[in-house]
Protein backbone atom coordinates (compact mmCIF):
# COMPACT_ATOMS: atom_id res chain seq x y z
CA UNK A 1 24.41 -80.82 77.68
CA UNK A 2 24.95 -79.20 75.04
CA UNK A 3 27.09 -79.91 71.87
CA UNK A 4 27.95 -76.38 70.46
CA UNK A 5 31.65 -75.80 72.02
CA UNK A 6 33.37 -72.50 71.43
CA UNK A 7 37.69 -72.80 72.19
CA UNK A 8 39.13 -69.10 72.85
CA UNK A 9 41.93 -68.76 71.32
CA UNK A 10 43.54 -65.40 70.68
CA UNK A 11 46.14 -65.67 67.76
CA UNK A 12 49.92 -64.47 67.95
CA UNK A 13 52.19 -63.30 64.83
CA UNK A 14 55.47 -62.72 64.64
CA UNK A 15 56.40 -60.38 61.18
CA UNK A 16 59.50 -61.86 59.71
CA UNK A 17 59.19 -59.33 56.54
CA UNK A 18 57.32 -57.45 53.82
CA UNK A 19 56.72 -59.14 50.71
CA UNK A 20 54.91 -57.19 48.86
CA UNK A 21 52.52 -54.45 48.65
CA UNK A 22 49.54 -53.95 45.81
CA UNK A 23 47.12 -51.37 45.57
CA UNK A 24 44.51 -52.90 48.69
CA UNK A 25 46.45 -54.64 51.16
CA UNK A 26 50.34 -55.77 52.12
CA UNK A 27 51.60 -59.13 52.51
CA UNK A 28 54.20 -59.76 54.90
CA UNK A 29 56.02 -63.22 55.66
CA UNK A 30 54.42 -64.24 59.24
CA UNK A 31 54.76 -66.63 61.81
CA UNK A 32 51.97 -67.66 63.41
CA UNK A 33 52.69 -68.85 67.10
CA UNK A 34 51.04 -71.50 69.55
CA UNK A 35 51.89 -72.96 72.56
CA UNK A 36 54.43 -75.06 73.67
CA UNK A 37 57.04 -73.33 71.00
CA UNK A 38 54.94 -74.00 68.45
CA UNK A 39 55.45 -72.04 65.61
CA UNK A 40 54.08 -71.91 61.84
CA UNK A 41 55.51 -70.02 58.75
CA UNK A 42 52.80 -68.22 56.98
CA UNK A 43 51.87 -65.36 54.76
CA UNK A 44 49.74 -62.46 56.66
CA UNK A 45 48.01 -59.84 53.84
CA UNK A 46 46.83 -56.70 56.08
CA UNK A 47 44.47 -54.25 54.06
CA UNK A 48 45.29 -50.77 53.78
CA UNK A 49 43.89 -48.95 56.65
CA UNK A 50 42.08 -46.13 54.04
CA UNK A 51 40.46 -49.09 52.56
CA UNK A 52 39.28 -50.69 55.69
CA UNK A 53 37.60 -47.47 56.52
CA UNK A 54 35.48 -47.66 53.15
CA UNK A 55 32.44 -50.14 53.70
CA UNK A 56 32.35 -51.74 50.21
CA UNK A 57 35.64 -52.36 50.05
CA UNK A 58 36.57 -53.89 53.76
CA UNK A 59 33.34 -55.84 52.49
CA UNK A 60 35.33 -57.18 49.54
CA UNK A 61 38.57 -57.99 51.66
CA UNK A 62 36.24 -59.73 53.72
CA UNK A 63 34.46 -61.78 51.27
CA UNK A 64 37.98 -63.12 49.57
CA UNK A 65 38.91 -64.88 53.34
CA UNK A 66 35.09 -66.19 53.18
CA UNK A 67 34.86 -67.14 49.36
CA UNK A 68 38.53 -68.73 49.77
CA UNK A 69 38.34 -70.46 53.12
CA UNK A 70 37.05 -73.78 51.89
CA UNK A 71 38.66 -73.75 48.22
CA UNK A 72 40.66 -76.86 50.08
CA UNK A 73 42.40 -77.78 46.25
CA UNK A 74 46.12 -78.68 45.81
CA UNK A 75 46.43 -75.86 42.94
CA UNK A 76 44.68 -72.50 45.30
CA UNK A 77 46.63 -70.94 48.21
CA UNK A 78 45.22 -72.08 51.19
CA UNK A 79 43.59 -69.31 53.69
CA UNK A 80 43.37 -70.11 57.06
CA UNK A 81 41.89 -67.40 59.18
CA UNK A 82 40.33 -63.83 58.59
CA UNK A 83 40.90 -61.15 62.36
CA UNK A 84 40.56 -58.20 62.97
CA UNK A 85 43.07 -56.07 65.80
CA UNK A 86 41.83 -52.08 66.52
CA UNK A 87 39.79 -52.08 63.35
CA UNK A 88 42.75 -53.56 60.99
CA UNK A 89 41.77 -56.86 59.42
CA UNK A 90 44.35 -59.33 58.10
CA UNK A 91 43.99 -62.41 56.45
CA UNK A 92 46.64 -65.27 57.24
CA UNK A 93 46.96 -67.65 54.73
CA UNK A 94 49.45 -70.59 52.88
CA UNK A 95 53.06 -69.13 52.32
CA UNK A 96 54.51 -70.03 48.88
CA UNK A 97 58.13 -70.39 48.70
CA UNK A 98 58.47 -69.58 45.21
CA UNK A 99 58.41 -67.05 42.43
CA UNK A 100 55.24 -65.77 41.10
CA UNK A 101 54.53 -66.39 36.97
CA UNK A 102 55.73 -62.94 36.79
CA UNK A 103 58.79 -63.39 38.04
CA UNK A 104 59.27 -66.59 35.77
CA UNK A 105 58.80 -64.75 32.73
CA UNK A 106 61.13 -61.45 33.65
CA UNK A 107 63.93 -64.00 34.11
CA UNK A 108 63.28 -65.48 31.01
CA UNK A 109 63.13 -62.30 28.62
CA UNK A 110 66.20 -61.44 31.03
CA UNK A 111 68.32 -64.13 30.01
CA UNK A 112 67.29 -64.44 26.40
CA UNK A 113 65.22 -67.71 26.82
CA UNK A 114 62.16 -69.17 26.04
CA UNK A 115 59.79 -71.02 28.37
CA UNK A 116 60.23 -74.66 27.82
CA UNK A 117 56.61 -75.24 26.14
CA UNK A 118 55.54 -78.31 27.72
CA UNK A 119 56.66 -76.42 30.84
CA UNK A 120 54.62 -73.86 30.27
CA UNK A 121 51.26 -75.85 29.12
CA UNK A 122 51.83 -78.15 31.92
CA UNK A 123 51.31 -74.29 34.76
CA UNK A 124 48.29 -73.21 32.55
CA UNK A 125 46.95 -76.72 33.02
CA UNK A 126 47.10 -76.88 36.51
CA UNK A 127 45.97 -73.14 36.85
CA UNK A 128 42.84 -74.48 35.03
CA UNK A 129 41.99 -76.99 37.29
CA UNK A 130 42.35 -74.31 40.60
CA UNK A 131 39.71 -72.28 38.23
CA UNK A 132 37.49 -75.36 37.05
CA UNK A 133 37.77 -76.15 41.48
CA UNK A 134 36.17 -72.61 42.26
CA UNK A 135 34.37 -72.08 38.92
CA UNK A 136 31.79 -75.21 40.32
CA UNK A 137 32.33 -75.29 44.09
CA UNK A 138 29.65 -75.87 46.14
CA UNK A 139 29.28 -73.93 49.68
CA UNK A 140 28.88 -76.47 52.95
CA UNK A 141 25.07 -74.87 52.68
CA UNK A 142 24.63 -77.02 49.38
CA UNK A 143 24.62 -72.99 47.57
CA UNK A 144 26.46 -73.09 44.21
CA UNK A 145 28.38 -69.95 44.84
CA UNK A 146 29.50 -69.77 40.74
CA UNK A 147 32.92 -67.96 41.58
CA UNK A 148 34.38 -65.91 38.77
CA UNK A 149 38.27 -65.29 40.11
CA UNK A 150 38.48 -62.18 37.31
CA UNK A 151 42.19 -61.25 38.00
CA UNK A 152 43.88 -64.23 36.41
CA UNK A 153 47.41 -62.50 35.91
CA UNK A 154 51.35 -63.76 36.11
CA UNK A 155 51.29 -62.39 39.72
CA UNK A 156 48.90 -64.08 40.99
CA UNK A 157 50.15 -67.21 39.72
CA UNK A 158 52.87 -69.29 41.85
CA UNK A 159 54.81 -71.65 41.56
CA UNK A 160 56.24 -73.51 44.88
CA UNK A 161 59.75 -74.45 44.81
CA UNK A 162 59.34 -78.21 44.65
CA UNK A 163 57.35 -77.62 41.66
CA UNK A 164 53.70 -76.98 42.45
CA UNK A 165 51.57 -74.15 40.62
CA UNK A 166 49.15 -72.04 43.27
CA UNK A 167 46.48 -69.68 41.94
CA UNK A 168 46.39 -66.59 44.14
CA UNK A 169 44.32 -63.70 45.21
CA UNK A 170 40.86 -64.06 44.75
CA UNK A 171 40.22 -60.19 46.28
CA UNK A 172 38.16 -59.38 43.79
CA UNK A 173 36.17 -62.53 42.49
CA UNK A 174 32.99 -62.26 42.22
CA UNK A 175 29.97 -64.64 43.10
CA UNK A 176 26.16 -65.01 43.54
CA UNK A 177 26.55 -64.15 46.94
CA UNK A 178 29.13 -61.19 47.53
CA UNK A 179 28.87 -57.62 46.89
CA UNK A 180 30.49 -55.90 43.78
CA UNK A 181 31.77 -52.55 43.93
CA UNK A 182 32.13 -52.38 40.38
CA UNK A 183 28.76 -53.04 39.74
CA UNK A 184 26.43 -50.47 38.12
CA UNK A 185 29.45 -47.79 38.27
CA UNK A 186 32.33 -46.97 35.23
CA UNK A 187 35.10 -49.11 37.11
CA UNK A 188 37.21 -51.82 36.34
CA UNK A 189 38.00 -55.07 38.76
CA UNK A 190 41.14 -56.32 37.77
CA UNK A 191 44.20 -55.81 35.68
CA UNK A 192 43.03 -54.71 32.07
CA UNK A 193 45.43 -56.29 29.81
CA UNK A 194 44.21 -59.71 31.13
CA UNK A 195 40.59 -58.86 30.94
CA UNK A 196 38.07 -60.60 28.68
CA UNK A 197 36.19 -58.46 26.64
CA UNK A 198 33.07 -58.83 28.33
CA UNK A 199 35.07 -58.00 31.95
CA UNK A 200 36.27 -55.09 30.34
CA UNK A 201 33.15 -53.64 28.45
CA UNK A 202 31.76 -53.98 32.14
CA UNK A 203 29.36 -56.73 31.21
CA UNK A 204 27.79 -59.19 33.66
CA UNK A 205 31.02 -61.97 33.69
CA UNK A 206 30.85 -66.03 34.27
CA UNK A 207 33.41 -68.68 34.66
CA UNK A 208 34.39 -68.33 30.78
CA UNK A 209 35.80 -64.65 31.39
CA UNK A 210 38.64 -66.35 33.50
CA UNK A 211 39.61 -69.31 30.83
CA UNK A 212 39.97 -65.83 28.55
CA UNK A 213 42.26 -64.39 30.87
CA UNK A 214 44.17 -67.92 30.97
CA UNK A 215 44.41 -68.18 27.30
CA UNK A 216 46.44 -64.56 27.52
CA UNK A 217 48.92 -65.84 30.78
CA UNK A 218 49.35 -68.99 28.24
CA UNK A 219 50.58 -67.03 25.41
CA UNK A 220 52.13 -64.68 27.70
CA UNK A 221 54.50 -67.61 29.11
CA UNK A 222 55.37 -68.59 25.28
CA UNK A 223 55.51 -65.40 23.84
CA UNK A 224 57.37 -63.87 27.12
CA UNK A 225 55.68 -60.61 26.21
CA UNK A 226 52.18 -59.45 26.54
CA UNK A 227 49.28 -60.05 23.93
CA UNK A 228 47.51 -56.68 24.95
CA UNK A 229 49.39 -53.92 25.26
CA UNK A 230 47.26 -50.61 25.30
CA UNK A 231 47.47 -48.61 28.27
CA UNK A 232 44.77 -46.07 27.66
CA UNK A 233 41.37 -47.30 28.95
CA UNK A 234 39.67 -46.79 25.97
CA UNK A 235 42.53 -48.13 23.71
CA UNK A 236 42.85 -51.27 25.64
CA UNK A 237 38.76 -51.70 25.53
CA UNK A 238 39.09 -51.26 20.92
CA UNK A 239 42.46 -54.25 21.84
CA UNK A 240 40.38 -56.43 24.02
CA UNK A 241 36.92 -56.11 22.87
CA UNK A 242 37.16 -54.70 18.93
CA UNK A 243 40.11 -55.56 16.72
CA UNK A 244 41.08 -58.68 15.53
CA UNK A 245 43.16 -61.12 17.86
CA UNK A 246 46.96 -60.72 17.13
CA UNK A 247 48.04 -63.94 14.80
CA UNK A 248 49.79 -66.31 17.59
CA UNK A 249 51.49 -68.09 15.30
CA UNK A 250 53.36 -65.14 14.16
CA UNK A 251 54.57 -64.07 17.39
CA UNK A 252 55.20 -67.39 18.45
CA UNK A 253 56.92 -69.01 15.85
CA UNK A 254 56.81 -73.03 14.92
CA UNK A 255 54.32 -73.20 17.97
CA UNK A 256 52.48 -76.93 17.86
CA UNK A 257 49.11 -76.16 15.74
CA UNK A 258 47.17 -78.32 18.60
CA UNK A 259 48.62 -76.26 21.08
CA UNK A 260 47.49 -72.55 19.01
CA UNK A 261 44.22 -74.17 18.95
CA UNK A 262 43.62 -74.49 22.70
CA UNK A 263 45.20 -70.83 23.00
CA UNK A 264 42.99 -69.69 19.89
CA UNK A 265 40.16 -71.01 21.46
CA UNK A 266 40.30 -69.35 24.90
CA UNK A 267 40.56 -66.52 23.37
CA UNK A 268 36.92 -66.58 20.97
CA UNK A 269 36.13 -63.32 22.08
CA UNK A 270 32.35 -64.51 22.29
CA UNK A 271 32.24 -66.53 25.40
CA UNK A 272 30.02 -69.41 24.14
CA UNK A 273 33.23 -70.37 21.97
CA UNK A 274 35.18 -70.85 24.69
CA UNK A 275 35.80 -74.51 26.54
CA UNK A 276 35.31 -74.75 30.40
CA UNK A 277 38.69 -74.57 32.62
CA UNK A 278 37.87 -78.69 32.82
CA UNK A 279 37.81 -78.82 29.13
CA UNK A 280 41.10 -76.26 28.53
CA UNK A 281 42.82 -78.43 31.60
CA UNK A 282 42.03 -81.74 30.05
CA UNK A 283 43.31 -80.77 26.39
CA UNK A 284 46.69 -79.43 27.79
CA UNK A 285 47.27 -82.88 30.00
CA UNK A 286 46.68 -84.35 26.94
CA UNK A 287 49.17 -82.13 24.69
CA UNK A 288 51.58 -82.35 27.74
CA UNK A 289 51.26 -86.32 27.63
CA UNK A 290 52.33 -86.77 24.19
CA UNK A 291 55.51 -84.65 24.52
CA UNK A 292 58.81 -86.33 24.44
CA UNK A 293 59.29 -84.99 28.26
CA UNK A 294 56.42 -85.42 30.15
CA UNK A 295 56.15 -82.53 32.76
CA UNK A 296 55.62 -83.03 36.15
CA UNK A 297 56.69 -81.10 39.36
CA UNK A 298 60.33 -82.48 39.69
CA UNK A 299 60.94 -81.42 36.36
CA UNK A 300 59.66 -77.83 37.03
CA UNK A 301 61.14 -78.20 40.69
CA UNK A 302 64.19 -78.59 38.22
CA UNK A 303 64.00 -75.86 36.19
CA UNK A 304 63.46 -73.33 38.63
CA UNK A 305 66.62 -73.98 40.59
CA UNK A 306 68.34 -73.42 37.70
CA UNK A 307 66.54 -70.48 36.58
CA UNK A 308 67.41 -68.72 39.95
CA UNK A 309 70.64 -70.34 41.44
CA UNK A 310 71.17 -67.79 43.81
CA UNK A 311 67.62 -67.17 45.53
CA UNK A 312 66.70 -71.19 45.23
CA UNK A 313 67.59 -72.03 48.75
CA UNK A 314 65.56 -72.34 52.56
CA UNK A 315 64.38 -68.95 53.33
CA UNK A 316 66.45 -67.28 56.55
CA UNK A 317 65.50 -64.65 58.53
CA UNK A 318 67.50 -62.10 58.53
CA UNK A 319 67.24 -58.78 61.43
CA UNK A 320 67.02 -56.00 58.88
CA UNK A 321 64.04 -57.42 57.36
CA UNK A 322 61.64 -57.55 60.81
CA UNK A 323 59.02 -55.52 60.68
CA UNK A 324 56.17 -55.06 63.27
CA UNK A 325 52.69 -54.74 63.49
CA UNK A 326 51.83 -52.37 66.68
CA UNK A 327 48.15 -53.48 66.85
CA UNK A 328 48.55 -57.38 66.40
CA UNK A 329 51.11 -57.10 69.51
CA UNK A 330 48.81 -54.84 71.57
CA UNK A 331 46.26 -57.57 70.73
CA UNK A 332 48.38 -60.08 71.78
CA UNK A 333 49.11 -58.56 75.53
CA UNK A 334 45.61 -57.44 76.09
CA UNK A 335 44.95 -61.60 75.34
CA UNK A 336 47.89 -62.46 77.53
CA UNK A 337 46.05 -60.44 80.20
CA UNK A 338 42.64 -61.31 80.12
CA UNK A 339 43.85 -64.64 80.39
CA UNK A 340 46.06 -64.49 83.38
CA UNK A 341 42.65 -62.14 84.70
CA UNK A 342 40.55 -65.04 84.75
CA UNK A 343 39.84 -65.95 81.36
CA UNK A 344 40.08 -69.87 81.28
CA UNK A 345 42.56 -70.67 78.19
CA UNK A 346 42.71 -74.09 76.80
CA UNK A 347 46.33 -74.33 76.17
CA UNK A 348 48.95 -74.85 79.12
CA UNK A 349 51.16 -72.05 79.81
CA UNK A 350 54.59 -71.71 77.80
């Protein structure tokens, strides 16, 4: 007999709302439904039906469920499953219940207030260790995949209610064994202001382009305004790549010197002067340990509810906000049929 066992099991959603939408795919707040009343909240990102008639890029949606699907670390969003329904592919994955970075910081400048610093080095730490958790994972195949997540950015940054930081979207990371569109062609992967200068000259990128991009979200969260601001391609590549750094400590005055010096040093525009995600982790816990108020999740947990009194409460759903998703429920009664048509299903009847 043999020991390879396949269970059928064709998946149900229920779309509770649309969360947000980015250039390649949408993200709606899902439930994903089982037997017996069984019923989990998640978040269900659905790429754009002109990209998932365009090879390379359905290829790239593709590869973020497969690169992502056993990053199993307390600090990445979770993916659980990649389908497909008519020829539209979703991914369902972990929902946050939380603001993203960018969020954080809007309120901030909004209100007139800084970032509590050991707040802030405390996120960039843990965002370091989701990075330093991909940058050397190994595949179950014993490959060394060498995953580059190249869009490290406030927005895909979270932080979870109770106090947790989640690193987010890795749609267009790149490793040793998935496709890149970008390759060989004048295009850019990512968002530009967060880009390291070899990411945005279009130079072959390692694990040491992201801690760049983490050194900017750092200053970013202290600063609460951007360290690169050019908008024009070619501007932002002379920002980035050519002129000097902007002086930190002048735009983030009486900033600790050890803390400009981990922030300083992300930034060496030559990678080889810049520490591993372990090392940049390991030097903020340190910074963060010697701070009159140690940060840990209750105290972020903490600040958050009071940083947004009036959306810090359970999520409800609410009927103007359900959307639907025509193929997923077509799916669902085709599955419903072929079941009741002979199909053996493992799951009693509900």
């Amino acid at each position: 007999m043999s020991d390879d066992r396949f269970i059928e099991y064709a998946g149900h959603f229920r779309l509770v709302r649309k969360v947000a939408v980015g250039g390649m795919a949408t993200v709606y707040e899902a439930e994903q439904l089982g037997p017996a009343g069984f019923a989990k909240r998640i978040a269900l990102k659905v790429i754009h039906p002109q990209y998932a008639r365009q090879t390379e890029w359905l290829q790239l949606f593709i590869d973020e469920a497969k690169l992502s699907a056993n990053l199993m670390h307390g600090n990445i969003v979770q993916i659980y499953q990649l389908g497909e329904v008519a020829g539209e592919y979703f991914i369902a994955m972990e929902f946050i219940q939380g603001p993203t970075l960018r969020s954080v910081i809007d309120r901030h400048w909004e209100i007139g207030q800084r970032i509590p610093v050991h707040l802030a080095a405390y996120v960039a730490s843990r965002v370091c260790r989701a990075l330093d958790f991909a940058h050397n994972f190994v595949a179950p195949d014993k490959r060394r995949l060498d995953i580059v997540h190249r869009d490290v950015s406030p927005g895909n940054i979270m932080a979870s209610w109770d106090g947790h930081i989640k690193l987010a979207d890795f749609g267009i990371a790149k490793a040793r064994t998935s496709i890149d569109p970008a390759a060989g062609r004048q295009m850019l992967m990512g968002k530009k202001h967060y880009m390291s200068p070899e990411q945005i000259l279009g130079l072959n990128v390692d694990a040491r382009s992201d801690v760049f991009a983490m050194g900017v979200v750092l200053f970013e969260l202290l600063a609460l305004e951007p360290l690169f601001r050019e908008d024009i391609t070619q501007l932002a590549i002379d920002e980035v790549a050519v002129l000097p750094t902007p002086n930190i400590r002048a735009k983030i005055p009486g900033l600790d010197p050890e803390l400009e010096q981990i922030i300083s040093v992300a930034l060496s525009k030559d990678p080889a002067h810049r520490p591993t995600a372990a090392a940049m982790g390991r030097d903020l816990d340190r910074w963060c340990a010697g701070q009159a108020h140690v940060p840990t999740p209750d105290l972020l947990h903490d600040h958050l509810a009071k940083l947004f009194p009036t959306t810090y409460q359970p999520l409800t759903r609410h009927p103007a906000e359900q959307t639907s998703f025509s193929n997923l429920k077509r799916s669902a009664k085709r599955s419903a049929v072929g079941a009741e048509n002979g199909r053996r299903r493992w799951w009693p009847p509900w």
